[in-house]
C-alpha atoms as a PDB file:
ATOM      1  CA  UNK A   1      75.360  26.807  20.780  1.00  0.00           C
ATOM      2  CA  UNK A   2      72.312  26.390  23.151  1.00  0.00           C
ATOM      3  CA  UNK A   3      73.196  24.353  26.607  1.00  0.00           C
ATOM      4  CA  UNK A   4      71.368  21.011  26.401  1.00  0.00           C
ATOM      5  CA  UNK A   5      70.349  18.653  28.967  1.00  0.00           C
ATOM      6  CA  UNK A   6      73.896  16.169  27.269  1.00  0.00           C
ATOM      7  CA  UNK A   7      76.338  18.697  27.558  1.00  0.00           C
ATOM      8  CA  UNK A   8      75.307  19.900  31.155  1.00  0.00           C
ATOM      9  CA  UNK A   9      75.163  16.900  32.492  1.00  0.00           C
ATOM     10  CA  UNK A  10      78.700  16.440  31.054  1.00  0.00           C
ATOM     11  CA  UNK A  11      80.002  19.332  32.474  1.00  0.00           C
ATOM     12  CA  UNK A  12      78.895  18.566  35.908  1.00  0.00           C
ATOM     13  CA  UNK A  13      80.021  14.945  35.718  1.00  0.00           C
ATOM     14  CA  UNK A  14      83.151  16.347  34.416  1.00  0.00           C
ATOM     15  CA  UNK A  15      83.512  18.391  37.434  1.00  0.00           C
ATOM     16  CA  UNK A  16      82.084  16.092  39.504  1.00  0.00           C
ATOM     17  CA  UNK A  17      84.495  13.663  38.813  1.00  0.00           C
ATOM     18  CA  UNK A  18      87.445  15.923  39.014  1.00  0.00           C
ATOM     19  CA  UNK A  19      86.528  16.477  42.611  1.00  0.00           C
ATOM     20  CA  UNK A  20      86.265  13.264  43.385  1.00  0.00           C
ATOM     21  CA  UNK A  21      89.258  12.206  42.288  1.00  0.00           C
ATOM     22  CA  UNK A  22      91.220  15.375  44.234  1.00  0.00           C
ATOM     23  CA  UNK A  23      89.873  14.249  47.327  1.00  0.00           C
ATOM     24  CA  UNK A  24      90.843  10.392  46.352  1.00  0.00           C
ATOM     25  CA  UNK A  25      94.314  11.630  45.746  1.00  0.00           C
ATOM     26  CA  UNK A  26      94.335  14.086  48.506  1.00  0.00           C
ATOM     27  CA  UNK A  27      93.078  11.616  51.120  1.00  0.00           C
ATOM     28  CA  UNK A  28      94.624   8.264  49.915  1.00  0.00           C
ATOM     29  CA  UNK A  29      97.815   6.875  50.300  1.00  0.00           C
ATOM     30  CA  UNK A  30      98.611   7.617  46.555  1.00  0.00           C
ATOM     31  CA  UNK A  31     102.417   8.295  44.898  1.00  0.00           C
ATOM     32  CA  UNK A  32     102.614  11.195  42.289  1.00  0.00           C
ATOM     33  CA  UNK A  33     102.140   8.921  39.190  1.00  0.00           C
ATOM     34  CA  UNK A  34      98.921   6.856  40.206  1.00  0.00           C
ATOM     35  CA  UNK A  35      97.854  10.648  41.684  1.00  0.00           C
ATOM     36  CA  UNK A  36      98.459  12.199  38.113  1.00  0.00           C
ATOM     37  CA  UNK A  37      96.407   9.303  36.554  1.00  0.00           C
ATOM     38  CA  UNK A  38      93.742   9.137  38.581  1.00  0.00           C
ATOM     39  CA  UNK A  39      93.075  12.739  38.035  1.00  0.00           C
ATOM     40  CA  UNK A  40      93.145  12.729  34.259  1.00  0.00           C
ATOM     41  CA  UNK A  41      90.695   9.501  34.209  1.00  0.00           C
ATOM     42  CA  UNK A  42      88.223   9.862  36.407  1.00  0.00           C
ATOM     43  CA  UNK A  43      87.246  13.403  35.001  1.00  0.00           C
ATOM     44  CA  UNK A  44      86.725  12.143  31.795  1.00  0.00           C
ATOM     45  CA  UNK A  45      85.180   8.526  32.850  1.00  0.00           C
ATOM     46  CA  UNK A  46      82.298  10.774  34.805  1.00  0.00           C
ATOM     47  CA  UNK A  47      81.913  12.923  31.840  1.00  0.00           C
ATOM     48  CA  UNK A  48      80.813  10.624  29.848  1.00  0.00           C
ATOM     49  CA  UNK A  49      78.781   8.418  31.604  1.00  0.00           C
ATOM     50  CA  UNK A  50      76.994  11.765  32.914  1.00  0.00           C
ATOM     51  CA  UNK A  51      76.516  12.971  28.880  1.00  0.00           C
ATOM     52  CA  UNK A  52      75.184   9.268  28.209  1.00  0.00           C
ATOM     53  CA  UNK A  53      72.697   9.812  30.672  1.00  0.00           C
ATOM     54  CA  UNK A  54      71.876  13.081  29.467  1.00  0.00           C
ATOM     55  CA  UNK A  55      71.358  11.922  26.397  1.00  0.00           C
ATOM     56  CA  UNK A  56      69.302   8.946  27.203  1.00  0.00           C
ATOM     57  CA  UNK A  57      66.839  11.146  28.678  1.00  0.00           C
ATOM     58  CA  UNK A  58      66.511  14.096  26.357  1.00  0.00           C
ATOM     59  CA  UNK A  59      63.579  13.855  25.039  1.00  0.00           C
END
């Protein structure tokens, strides 16, 4: 399957947003559950916004 401009720009929001939430968690006062959460959320949340850009402008 050829990389498109949608499925790159999910993959780097996906890992975009898993840093981001490692250094949240790593840096804020967080317990283990809100930790665990955060990091299975925010991964996904940037993912998709990132592919919905993508896809808005691939032309």
């Amino acid at each position: 399957m050829p990389t498109t401009l949608p499925h790159l720009c999910a993959l780097l929001g996906c890992l975009a947003g898993y840093v981001l939430a490692c250094l949240i968690a790593a840096l804020g006062a967080l317990d283990a559950q809100a930790a665990a959460l955060l990091t299975a959320v925010l991964p996904s949340a940037g993912g998709l916004a990132a592919w919905l850009v993508g896809r808005h402008f691939d032309t």
